[in-house]
C-alpha atoms as a PDB file:
ATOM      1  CA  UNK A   1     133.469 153.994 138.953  1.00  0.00           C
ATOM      2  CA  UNK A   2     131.927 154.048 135.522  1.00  0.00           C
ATOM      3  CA  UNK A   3     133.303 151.996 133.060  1.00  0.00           C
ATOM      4  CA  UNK A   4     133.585 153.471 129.187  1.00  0.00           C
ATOM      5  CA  UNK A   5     132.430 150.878 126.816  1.00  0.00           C
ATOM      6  CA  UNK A   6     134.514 151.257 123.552  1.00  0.00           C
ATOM      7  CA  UNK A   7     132.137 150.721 120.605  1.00  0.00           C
ATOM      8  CA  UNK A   8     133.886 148.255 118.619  1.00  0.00           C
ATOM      9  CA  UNK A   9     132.849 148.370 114.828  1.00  0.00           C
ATOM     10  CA  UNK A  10     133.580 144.478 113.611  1.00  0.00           C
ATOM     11  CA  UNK A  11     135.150 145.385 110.423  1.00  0.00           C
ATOM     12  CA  UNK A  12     133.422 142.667 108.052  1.00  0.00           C
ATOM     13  CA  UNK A  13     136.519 140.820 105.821  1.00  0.00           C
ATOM     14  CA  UNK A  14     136.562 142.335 102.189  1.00  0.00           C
ATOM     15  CA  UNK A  15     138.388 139.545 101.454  1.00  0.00           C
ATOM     16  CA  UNK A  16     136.026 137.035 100.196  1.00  0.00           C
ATOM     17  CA  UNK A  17     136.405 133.296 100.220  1.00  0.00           C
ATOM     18  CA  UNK A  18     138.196 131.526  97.349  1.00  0.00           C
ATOM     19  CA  UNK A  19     135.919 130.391  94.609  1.00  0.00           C
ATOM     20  CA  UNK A  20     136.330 127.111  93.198  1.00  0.00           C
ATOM     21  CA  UNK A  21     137.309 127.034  89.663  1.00  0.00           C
ATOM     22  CA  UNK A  22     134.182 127.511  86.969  1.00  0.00           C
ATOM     23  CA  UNK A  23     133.772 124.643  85.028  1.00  0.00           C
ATOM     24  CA  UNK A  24     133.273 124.988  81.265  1.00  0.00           C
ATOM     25  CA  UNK A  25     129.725 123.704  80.259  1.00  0.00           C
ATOM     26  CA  UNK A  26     131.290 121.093  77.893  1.00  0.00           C
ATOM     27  CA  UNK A  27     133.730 119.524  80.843  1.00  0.00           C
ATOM     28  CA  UNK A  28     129.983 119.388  83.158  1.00  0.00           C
ATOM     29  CA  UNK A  29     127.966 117.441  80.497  1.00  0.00           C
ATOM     30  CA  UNK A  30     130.554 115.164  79.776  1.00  0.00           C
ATOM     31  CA  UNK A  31     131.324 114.774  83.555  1.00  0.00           C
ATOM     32  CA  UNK A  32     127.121 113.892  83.983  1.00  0.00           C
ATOM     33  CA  UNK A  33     127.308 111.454  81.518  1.00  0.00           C
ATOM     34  CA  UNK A  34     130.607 109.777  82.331  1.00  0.00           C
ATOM     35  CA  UNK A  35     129.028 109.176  85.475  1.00  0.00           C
ATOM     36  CA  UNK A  36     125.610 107.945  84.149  1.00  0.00           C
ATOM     37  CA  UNK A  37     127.578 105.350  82.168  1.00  0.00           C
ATOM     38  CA  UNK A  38     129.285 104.524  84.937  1.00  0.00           C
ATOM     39  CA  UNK A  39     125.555 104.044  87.021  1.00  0.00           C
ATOM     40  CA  UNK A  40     124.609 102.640  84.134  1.00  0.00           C
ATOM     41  CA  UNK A  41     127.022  99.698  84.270  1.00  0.00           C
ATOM     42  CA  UNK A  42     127.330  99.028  87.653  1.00  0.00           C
ATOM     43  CA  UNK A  43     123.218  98.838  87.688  1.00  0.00           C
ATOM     44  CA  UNK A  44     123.319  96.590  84.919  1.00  0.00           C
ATOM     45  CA  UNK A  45     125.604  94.536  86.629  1.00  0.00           C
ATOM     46  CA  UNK A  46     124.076  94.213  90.006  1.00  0.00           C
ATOM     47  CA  UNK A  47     120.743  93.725  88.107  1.00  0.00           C
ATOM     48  CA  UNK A  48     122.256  90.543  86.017  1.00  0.00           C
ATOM     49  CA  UNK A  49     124.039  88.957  88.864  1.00  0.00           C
ATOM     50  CA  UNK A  50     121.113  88.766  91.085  1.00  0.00           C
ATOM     51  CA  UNK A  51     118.782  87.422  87.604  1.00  0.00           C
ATOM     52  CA  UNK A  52     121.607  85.157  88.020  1.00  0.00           C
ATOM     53  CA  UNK A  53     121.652  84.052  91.436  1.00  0.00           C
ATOM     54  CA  UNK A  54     117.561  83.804  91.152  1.00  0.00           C
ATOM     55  CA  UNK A  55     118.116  81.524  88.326  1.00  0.00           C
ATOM     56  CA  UNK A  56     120.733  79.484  90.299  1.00  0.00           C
ATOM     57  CA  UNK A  57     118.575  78.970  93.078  1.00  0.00           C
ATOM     58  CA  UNK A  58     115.450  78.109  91.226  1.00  0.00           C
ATOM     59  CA  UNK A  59     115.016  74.490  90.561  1.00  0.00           C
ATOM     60  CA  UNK A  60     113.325  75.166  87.214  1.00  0.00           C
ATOM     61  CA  UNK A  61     114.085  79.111  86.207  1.00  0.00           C
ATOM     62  CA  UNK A  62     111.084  80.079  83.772  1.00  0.00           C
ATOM     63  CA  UNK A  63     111.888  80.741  80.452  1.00  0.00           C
ATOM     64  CA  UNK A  64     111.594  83.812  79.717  1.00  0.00           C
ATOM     65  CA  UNK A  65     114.354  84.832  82.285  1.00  0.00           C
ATOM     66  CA  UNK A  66     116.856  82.492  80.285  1.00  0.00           C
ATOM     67  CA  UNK A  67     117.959  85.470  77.842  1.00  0.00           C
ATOM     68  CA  UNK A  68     117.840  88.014  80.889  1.00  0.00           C
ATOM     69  CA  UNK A  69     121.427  87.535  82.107  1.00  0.00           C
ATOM     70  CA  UNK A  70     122.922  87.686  79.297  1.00  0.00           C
ATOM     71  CA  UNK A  71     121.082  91.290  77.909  1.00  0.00           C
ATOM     72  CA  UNK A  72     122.066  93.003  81.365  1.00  0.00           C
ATOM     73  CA  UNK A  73     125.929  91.488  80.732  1.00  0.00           C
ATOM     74  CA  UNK A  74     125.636  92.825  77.288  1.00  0.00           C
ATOM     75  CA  UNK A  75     123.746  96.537  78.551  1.00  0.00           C
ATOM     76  CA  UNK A  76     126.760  96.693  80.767  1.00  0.00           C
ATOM     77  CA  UNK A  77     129.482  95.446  78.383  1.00  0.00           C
ATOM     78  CA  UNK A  78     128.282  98.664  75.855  1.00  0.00           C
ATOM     79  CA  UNK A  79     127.820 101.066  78.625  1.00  0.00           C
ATOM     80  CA  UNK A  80     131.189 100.457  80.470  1.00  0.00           C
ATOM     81  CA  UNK A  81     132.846 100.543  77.217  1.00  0.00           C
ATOM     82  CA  UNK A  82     131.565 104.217  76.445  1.00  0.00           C
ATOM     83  CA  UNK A  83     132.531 104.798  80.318  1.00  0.00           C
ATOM     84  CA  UNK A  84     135.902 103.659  79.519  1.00  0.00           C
ATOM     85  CA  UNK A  85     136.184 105.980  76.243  1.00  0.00           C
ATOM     86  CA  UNK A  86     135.072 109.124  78.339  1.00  0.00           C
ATOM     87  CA  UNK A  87     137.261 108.847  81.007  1.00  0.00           C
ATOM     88  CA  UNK A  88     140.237 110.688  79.225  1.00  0.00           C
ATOM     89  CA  UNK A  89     138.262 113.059  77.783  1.00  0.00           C
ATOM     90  CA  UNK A  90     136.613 114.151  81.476  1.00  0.00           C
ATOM     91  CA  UNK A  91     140.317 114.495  82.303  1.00  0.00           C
ATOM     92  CA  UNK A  92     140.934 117.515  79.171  1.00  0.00           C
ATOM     93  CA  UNK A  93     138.259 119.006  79.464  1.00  0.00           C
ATOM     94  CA  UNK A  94     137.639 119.066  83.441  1.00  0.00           C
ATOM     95  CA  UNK A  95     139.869 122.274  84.960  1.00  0.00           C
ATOM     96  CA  UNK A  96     139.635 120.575  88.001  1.00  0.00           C
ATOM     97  CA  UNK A  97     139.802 116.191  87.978  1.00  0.00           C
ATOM     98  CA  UNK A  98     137.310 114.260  89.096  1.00  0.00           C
ATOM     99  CA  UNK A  99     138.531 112.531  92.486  1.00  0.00           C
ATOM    100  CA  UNK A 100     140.656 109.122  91.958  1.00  0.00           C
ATOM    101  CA  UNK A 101     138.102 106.957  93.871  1.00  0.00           C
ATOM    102  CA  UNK A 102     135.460 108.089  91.729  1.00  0.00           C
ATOM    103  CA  UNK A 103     137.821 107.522  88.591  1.00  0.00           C
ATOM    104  CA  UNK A 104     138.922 104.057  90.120  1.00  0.00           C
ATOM    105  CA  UNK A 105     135.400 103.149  91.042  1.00  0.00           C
ATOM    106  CA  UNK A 106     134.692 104.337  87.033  1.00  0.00           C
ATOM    107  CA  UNK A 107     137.461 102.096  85.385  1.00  0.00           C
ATOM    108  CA  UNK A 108     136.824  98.854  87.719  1.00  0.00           C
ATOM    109  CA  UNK A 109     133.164  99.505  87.097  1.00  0.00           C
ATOM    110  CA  UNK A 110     133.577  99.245  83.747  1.00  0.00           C
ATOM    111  CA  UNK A 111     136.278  96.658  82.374  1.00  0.00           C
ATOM    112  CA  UNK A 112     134.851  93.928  84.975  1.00  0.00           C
ATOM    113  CA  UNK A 113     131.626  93.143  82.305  1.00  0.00           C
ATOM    114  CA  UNK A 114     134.243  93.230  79.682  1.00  0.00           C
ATOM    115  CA  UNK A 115     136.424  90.833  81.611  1.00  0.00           C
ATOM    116  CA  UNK A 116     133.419  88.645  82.235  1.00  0.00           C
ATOM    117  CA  UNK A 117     132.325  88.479  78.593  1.00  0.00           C
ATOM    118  CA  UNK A 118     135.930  87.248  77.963  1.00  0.00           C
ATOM    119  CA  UNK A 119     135.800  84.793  80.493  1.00  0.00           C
ATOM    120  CA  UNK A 120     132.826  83.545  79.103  1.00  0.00           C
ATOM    121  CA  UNK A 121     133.735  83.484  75.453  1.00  0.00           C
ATOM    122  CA  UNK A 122     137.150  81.692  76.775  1.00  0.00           C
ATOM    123  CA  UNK A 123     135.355  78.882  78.913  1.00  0.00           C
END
């Protein structure tokens, strides 16, 4: 009893899979640097807190780390604000949006130096 093997021929799908929408080059640099500004900030932040909490724990912080604080609150202030300024204009010109995590991450990122600064200035 001989058994006939069929040849089966897997038809390869013609179909191909969905693409993902081609981003115009405008919407991609904008998108790199809205999120640069947004690195920026957050870096700047981290990087002042802990010149902070250095100078807090010393007993006698040297001098020329007085100013240091203050420049990385101010690097961030400038940077978040351009982050902030962007953020509409990723939205127009991106077919599709950036993810809202990244966006929220992007907005809190950037208005909490601003909010700082005004709680300084205040107190």
């Amino acid at each position: 009893m001989a058994k006939k093997r069929k040849s089966q021929h897997r038809r390869r799908s013609t179909a191909s899979k969905p693409q993902p929408p081609v981003e115009d080059r405008r919407g991609e640099a904008l998108t790199v640097a809205w999120t640069l500004t947004m690195m920026a900030t957050l870096g700047a932040e981290v990087v002042g807190a802990a010149a902070r909490g250095v100078m807090a724990l010393s007993a006698s912080p040297p001098t020329r780390l007085l100013a240091f604080p203050g420049l990385m609150l101010l690097t961030a202030t400038v940077t978040g604000s351009l982050c902030l300024i962007m953020t509409p204009f990723v939205y127009r010109l991106r077919r599709v949006p950036p993810p809202t995590v990244v966006t929220t991450l992007a907005v809190t990122v950037s208005v909490l130096p601003i909010a700082i600064a005004v709680m300084m200035a205040v107190h």
